[in-house]
C-alpha atoms as a PDB file:
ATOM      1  CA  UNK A   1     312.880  76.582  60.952  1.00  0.00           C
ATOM      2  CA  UNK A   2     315.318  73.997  59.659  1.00  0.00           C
ATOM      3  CA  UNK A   3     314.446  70.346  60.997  1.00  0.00           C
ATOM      4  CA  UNK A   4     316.374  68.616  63.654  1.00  0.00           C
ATOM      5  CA  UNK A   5     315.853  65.239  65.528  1.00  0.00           C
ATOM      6  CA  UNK A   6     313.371  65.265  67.913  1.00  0.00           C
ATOM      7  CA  UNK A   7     314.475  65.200  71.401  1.00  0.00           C
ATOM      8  CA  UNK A   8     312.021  63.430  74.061  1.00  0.00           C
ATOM      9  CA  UNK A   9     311.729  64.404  77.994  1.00  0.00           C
ATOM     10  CA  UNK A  10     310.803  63.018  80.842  1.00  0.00           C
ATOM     11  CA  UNK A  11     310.927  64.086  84.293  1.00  0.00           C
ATOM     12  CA  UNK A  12     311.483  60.501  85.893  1.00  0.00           C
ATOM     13  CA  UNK A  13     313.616  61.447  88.954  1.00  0.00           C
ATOM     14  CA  UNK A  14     310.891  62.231  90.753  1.00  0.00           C
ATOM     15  CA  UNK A  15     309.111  58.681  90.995  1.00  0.00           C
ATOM     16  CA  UNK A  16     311.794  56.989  93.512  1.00  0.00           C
ATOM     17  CA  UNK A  17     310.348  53.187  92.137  1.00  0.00           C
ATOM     18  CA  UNK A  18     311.866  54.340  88.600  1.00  0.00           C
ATOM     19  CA  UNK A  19     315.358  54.346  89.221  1.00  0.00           C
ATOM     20  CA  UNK A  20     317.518  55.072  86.580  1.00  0.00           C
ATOM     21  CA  UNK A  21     321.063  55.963  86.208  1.00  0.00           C
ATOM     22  CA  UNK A  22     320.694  59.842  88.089  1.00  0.00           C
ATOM     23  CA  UNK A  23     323.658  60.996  89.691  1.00  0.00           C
ATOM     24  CA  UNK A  24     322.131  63.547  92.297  1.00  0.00           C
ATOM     25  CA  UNK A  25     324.485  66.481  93.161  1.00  0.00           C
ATOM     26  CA  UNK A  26     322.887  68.537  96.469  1.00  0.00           C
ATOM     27  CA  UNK A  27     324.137  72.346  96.497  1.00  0.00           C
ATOM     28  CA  UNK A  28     324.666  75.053  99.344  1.00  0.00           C
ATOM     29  CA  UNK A  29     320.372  75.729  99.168  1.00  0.00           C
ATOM     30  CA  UNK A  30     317.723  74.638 101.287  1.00  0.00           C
ATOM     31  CA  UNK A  31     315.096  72.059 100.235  1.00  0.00           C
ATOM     32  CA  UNK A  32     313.003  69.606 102.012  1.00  0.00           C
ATOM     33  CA  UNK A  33     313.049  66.411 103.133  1.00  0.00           C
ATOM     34  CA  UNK A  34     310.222  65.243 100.771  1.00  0.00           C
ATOM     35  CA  UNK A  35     311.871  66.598  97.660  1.00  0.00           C
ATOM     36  CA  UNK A  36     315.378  65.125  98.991  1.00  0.00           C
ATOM     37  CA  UNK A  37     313.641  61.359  99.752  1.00  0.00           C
ATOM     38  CA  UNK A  38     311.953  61.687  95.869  1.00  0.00           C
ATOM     39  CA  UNK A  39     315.418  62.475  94.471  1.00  0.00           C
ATOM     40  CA  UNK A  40     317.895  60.611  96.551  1.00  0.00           C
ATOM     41  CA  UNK A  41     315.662  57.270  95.814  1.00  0.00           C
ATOM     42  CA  UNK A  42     315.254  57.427  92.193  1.00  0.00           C
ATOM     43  CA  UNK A  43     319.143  58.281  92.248  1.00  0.00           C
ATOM     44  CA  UNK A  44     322.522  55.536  92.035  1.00  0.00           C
ATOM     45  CA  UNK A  45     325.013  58.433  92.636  1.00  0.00           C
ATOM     46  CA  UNK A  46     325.229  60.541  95.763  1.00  0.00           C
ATOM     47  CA  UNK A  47     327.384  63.856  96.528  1.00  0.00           C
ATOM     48  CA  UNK A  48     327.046  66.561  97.848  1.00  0.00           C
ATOM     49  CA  UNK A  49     329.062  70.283  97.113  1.00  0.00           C
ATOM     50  CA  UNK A  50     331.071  71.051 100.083  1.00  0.00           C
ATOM     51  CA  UNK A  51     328.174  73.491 101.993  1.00  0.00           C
ATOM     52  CA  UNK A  52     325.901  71.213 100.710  1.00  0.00           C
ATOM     53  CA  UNK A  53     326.756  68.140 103.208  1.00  0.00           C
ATOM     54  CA  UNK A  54     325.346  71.214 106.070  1.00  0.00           C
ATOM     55  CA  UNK A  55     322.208  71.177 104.419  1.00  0.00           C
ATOM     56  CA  UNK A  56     322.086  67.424 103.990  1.00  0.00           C
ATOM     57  CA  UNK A  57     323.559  66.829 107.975  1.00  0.00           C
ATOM     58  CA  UNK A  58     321.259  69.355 109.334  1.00  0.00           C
ATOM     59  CA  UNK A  59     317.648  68.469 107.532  1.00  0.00           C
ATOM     60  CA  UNK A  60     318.364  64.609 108.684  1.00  0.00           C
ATOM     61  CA  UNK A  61     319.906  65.321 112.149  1.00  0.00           C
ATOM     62  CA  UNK A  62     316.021  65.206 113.784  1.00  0.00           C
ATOM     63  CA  UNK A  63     313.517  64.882 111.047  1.00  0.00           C
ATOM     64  CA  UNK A  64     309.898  64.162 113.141  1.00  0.00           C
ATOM     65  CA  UNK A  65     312.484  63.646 116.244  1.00  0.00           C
ATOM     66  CA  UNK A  66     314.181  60.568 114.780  1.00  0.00           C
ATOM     67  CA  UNK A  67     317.860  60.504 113.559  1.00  0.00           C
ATOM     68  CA  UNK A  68     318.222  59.898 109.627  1.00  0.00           C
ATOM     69  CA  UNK A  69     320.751  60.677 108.821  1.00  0.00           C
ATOM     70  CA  UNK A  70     322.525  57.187 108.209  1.00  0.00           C
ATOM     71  CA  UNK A  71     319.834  56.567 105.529  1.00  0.00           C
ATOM     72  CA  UNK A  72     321.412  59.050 103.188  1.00  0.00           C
ATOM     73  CA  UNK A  73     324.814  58.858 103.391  1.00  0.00           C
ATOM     74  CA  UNK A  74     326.753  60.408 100.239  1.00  0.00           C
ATOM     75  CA  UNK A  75     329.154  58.800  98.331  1.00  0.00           C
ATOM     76  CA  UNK A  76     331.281  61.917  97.576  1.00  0.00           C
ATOM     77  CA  UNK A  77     331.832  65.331  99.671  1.00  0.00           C
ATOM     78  CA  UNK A  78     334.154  67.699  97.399  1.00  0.00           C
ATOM     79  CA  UNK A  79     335.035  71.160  97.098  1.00  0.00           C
ATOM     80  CA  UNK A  80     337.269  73.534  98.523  1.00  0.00           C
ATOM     81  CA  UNK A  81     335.651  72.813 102.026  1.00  0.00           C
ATOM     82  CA  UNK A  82     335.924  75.988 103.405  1.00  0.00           C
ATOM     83  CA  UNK A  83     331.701  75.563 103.737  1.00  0.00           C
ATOM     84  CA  UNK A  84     331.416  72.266 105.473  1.00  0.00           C
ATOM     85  CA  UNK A  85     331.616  72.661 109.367  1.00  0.00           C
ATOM     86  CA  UNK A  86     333.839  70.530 111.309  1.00  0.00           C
ATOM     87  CA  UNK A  87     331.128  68.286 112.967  1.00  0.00           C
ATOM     88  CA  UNK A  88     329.977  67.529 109.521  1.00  0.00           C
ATOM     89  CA  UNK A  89     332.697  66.317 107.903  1.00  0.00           C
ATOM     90  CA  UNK A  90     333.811  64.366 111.133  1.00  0.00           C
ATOM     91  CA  UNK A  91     330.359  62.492 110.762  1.00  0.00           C
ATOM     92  CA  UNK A  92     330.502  62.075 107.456  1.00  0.00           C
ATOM     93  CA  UNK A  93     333.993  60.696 107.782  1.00  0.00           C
ATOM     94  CA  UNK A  94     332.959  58.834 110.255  1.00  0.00           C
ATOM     95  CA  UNK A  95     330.652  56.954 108.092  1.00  0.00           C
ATOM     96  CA  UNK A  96     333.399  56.300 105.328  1.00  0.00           C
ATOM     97  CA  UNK A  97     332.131  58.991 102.886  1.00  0.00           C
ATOM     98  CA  UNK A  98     334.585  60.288 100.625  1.00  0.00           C
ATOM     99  CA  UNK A  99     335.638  63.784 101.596  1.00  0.00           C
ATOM    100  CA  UNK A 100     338.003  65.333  98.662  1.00  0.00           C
ATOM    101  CA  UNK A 101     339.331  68.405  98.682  1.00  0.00           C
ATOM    102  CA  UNK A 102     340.349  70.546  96.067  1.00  0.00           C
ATOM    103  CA  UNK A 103     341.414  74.122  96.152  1.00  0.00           C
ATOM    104  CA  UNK A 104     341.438  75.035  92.170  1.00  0.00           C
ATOM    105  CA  UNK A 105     339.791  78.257  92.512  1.00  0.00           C
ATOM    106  CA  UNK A 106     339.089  78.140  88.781  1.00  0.00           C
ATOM    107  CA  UNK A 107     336.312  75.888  88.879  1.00  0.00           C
ATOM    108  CA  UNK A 108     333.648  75.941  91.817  1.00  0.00           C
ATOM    109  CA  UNK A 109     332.759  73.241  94.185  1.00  0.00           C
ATOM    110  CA  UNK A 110     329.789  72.151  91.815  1.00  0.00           C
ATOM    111  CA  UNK A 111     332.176  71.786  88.459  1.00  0.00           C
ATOM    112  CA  UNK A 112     334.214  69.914  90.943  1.00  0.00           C
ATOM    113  CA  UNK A 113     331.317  67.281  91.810  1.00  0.00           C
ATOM    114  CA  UNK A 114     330.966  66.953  87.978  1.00  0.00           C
ATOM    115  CA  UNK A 115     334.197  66.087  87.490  1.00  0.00           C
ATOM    116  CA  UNK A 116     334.696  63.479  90.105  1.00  0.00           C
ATOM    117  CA  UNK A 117     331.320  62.249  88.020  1.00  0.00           C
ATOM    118  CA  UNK A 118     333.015  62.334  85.476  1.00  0.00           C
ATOM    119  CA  UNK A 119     336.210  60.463  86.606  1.00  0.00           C
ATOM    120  CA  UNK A 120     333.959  57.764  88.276  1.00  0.00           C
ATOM    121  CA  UNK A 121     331.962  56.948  84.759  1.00  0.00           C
ATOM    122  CA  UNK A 122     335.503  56.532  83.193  1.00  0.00           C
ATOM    123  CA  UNK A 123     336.501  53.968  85.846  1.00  0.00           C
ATOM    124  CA  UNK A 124     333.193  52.176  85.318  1.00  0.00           C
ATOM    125  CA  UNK A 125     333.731  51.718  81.672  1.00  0.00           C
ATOM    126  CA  UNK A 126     329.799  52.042  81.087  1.00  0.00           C
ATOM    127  CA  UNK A 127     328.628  53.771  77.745  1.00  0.00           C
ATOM    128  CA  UNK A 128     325.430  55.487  79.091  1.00  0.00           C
ATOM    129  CA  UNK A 129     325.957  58.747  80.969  1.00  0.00           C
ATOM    130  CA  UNK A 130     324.383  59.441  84.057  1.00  0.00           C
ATOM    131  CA  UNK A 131     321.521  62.060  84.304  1.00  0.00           C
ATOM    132  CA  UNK A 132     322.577  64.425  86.431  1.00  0.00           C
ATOM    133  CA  UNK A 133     320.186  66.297  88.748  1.00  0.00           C
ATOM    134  CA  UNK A 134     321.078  69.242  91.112  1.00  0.00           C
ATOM    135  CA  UNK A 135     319.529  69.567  94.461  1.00  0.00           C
ATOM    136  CA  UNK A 136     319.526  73.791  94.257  1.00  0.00           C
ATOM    137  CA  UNK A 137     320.901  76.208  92.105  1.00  0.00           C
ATOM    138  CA  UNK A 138     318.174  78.472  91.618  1.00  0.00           C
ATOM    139  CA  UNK A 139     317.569  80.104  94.870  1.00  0.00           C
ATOM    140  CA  UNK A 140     319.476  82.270  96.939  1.00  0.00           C
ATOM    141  CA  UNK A 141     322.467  83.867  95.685  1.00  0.00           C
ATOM    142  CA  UNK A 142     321.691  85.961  92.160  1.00  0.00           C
ATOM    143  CA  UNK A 143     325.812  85.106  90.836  1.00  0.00           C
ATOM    144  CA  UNK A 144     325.498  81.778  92.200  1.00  0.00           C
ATOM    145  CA  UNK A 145     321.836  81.306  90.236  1.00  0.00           C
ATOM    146  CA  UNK A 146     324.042  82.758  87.040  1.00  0.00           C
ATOM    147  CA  UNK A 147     326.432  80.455  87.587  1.00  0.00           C
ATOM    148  CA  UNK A 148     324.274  77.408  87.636  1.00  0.00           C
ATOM    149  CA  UNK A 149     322.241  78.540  84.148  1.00  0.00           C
ATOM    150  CA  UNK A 150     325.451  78.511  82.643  1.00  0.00           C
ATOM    151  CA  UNK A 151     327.285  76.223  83.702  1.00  0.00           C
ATOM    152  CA  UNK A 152     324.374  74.363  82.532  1.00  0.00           C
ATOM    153  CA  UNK A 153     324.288  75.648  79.206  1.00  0.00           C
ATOM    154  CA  UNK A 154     327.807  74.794  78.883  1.00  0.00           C
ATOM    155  CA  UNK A 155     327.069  70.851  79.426  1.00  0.00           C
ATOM    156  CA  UNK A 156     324.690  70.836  76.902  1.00  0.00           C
ATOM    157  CA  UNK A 157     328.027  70.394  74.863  1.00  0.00           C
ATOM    158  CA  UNK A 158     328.923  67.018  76.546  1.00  0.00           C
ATOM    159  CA  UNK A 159     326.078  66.092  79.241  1.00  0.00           C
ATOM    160  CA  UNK A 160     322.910  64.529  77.190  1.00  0.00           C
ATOM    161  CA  UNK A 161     320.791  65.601  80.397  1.00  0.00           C
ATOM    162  CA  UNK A 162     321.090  67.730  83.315  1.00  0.00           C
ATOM    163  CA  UNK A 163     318.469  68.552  85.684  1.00  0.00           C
ATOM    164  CA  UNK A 164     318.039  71.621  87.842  1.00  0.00           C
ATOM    165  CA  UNK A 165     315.160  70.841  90.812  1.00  0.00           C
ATOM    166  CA  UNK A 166     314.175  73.069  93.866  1.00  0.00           C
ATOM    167  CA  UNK A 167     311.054  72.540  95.886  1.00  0.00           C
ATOM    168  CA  UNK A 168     309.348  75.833  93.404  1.00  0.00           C
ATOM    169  CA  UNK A 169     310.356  74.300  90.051  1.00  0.00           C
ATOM    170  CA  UNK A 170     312.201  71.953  87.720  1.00  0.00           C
ATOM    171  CA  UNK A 171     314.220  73.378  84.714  1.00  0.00           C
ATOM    172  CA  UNK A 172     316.331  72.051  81.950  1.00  0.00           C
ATOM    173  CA  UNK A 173     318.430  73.461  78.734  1.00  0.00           C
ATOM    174  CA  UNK A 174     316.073  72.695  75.352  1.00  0.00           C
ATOM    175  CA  UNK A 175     319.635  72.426  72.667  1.00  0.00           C
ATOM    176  CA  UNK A 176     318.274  73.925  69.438  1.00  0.00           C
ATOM    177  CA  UNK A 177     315.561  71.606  67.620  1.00  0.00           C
ATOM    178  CA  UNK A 178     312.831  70.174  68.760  1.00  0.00           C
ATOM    179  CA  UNK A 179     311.840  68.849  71.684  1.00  0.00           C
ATOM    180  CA  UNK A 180     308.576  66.444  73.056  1.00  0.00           C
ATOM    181  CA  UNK A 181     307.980  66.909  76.807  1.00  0.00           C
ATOM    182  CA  UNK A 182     306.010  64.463  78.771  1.00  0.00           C
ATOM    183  CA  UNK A 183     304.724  66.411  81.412  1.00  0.00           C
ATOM    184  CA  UNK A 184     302.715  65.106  84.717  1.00  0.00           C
ATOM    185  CA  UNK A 185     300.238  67.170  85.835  1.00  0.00           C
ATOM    186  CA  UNK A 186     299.951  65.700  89.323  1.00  0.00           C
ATOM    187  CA  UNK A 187     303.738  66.969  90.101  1.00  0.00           C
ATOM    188  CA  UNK A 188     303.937  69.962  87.499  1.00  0.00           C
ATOM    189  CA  UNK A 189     301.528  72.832  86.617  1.00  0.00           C
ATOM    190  CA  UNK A 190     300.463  75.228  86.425  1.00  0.00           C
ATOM    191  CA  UNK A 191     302.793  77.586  85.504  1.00  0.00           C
ATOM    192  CA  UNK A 192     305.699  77.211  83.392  1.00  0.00           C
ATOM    193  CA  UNK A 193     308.223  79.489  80.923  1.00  0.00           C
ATOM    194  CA  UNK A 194     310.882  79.592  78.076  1.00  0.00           C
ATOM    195  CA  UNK A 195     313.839  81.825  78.897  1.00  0.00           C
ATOM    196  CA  UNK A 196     316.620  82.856  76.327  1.00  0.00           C
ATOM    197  CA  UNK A 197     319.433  83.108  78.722  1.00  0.00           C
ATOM    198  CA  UNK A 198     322.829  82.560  77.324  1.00  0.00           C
ATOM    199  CA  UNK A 199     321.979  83.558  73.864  1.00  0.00           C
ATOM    200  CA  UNK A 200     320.837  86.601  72.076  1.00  0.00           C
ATOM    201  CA  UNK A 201     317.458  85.659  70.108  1.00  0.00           C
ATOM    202  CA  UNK A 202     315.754  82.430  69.042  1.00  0.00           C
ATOM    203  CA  UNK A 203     312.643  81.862  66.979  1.00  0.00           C
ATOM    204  CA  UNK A 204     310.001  79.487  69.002  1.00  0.00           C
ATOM    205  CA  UNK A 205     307.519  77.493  68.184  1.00  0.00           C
ATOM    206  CA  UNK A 206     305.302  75.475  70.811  1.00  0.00           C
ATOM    207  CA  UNK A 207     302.298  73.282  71.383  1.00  0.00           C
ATOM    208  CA  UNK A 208     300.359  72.153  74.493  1.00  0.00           C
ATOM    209  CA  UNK A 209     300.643  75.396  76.422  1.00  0.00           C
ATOM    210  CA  UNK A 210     297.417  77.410  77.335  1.00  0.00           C
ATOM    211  CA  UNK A 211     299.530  80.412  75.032  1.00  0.00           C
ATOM    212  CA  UNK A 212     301.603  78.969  72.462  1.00  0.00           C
ATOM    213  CA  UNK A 213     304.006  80.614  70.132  1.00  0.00           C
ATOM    214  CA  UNK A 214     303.921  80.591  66.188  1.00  0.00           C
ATOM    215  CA  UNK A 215     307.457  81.310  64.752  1.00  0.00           C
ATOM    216  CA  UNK A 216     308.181  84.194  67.811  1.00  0.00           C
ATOM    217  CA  UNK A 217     311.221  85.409  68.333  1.00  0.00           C
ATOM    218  CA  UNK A 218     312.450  85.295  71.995  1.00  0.00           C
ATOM    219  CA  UNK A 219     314.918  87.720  73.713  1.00  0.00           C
ATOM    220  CA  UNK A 220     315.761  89.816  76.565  1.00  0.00           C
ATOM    221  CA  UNK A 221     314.881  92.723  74.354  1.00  0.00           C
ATOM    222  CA  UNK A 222     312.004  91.595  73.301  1.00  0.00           C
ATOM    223  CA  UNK A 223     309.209  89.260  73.868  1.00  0.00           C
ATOM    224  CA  UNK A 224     310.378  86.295  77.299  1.00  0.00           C
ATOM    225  CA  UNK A 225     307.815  83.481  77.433  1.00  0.00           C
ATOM    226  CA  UNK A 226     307.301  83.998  81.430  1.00  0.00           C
ATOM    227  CA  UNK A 227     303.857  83.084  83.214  1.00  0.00           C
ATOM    228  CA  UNK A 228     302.284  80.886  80.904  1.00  0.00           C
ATOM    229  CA  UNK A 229     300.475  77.703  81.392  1.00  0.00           C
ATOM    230  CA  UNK A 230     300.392  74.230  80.837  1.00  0.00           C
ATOM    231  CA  UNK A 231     297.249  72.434  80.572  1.00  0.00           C
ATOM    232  CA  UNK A 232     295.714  69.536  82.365  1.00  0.00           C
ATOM    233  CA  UNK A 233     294.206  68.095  79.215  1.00  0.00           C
ATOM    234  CA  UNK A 234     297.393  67.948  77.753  1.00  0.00           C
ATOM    235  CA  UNK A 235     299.958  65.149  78.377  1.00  0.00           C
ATOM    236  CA  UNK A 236     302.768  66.273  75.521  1.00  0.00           C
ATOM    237  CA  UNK A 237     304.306  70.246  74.975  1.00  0.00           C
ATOM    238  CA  UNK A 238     306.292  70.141  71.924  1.00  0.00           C
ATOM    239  CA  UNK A 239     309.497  73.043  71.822  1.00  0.00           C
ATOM    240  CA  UNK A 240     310.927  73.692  68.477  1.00  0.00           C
ATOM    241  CA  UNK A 241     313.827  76.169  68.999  1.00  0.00           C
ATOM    242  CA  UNK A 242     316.282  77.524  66.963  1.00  0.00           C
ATOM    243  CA  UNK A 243     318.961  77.763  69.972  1.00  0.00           C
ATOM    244  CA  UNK A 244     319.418  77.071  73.549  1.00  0.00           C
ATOM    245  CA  UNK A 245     316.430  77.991  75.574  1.00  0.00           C
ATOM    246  CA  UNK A 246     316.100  77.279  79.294  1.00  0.00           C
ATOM    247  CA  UNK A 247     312.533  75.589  80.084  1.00  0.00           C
ATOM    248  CA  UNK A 248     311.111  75.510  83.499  1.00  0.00           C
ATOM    249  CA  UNK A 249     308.009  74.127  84.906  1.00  0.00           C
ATOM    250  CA  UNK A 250     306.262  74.934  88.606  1.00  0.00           C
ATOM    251  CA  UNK A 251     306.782  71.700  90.914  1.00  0.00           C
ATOM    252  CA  UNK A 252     303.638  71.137  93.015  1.00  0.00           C
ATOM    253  CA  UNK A 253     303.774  70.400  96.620  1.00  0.00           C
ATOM    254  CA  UNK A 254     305.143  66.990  96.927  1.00  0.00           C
ATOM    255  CA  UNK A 255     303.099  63.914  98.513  1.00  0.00           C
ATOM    256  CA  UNK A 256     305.478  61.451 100.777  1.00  0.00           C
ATOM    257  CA  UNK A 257     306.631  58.483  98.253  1.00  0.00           C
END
């Protein structure tokens, strides 16, 4: 396999003291409050994707009885807004959140969120991109789940990092080359897989996993790298790949912050 530069990854969104520049986008899904507080803390950039303010609202609304909602107040709501009930959005615009909507029915409410991303790193002027991270996007709907992988796999063309997180897993596009992942074993493990979606065969090579792979090719037809394991004793799994390949890791159940 021909050599390219060596890509290194860290999942750092998770440790709320280590905040970088993560622009957290929360979808239509459910998750829980100690994933959301993990997230939402290690991010600068809040929005959420039209349904996705419900889900935010409704988790905060009485968390252990108190009110919490004022603690996590978005900077952006956007989408068509035919999700977001109407005592949502009258808190939310209550609070001064930004409520846009936009009825392009070419591009869904989560492009949309990207965009006005987008638009607000122009008006800052700053070089570095955000990370982004979405809050869902792998549960629930099967064409919605689709949508999300390639959507995904799409930004790889002009996002240097996107995130995918639900409270069963964390999973990111590996761009063809190879790739050093730092993984922590007290929030990840044990399982964890290599999917070929989006693309019709690549040739894989891998280290630090309890089976790795020598030079296999990877398809839907053939052989999918589901089920396998990372192991404890090992801090780095390296990914050489000779295209796109979705890798995913099992999120363990989360300690409060």
């Amino acid at each position: 396999m021909a050599a390219l530069a060596l890509t290194p990854w860290e999942v750092s969104f998770l440790d709320p003291l280590r905040q970088h520049r993560n622009a957290l986008i929360i979808l239509n899904q459910p998750f829980s409050f100690l994933l959301l507080d993990r997230v939402w803390h290690a991010s600068r950039w809040h929005a959420c994707a039209d349904g996705g303010a419900n889900r935010l609202h409704d988790l905060l609304k009485s968390h252990d009885g108190k009110d919490k909602r004022h603690l996590y107040t978005p900077d952006l709501i956007k989408g068509d807004l035919d999700s977001i009930r109407d005592d949502v959005r009258a808190y939310y615009s209550s609070q001064g959140v930004r409520i846009v909507r936009d009825d392009d029915q070419d591009s869904t409410d989560l492009m949309k969120c990207i965009g006005a991303l987008v638009e607000d790193e122009k008006a800052e002027r700053h070089v570095e991109q955000n990370t982004i991270v979405l809050l869902g996007g792998l549960t629930g709907r099967l064409d919605q789940t689709v949508h999300t992988l390639s959507l995904v796999h799409k930004l790889r063309k002009s996002r240097k990092r996107t995130f995918v997180i639900t409270d069963d897993n964390v999973a990111w596009l590996l761009d063809a080359g190879e790739h050093r992942i730092h993984v922590d074993h007290t929030l990840f493990g044990p399982t964890c897989g290599l999917l070929p979606v989006g693309i019709d065969s690549t040739v894989l090579t891998t280290t630090g996993l309890r089976w790795n792979l020598k030079d296999r090719i990877s398809s839907f037809d053939g052989m999918v790298s589901t089920s396998n394991h990372l192991l404890p004793e090992e801090p780095i799994v390296t990914v050489n790949t000779s295209k796109p390949i979705w890798w995913t890791m099992e999120l363990r159940p989360l300690a409060p912050a």
